[in-house]
Protein backbone atom coordinates (compact mmCIF):
# COMPACT_ATOMS: atom_id res chain seq x y z
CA UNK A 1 0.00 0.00 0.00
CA UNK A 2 1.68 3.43 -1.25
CA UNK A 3 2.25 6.14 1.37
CA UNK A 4 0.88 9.40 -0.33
CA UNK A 5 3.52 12.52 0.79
CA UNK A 6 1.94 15.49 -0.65
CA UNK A 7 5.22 17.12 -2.84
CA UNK A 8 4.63 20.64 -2.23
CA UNK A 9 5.47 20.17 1.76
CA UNK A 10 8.76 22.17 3.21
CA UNK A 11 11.43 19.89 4.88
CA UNK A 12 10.00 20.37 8.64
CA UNK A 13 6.41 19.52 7.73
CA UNK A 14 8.00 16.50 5.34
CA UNK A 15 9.48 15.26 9.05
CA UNK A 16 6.35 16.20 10.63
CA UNK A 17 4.42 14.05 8.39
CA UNK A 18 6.50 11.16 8.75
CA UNK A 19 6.80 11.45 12.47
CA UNK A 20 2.82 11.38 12.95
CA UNK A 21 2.47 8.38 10.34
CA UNK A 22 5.15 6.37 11.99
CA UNK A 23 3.38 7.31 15.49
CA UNK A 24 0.17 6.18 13.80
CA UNK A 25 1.37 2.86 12.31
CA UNK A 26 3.51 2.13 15.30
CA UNK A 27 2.97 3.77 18.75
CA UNK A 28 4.73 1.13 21.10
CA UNK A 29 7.93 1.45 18.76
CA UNK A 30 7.62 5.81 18.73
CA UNK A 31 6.85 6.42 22.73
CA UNK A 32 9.93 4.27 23.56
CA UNK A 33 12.01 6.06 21.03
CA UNK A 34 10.49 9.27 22.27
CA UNK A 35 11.41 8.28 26.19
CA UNK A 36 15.17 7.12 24.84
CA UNK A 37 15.71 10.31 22.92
């Protein structure tokens, strides 16, 4: 299933984007990253 990354985003918001669709896909895996970084 394609990810869909709109192409007109700036760099932050790219990073943004991913960051909330990796925190949506995998939550477990992104709040123990959070609490190690």
């Amino acid at each position: 299933m394609p990810i869909y990354i709109p192409a007109n985003l700036s760099q932050s918001s790219h990073l943004l984007y991913l960051l909330t669709l990796l925190a949506f896909l995998f939550p477990e895996s992104t709040t123990r990253l959070y609490y190690v970084g």
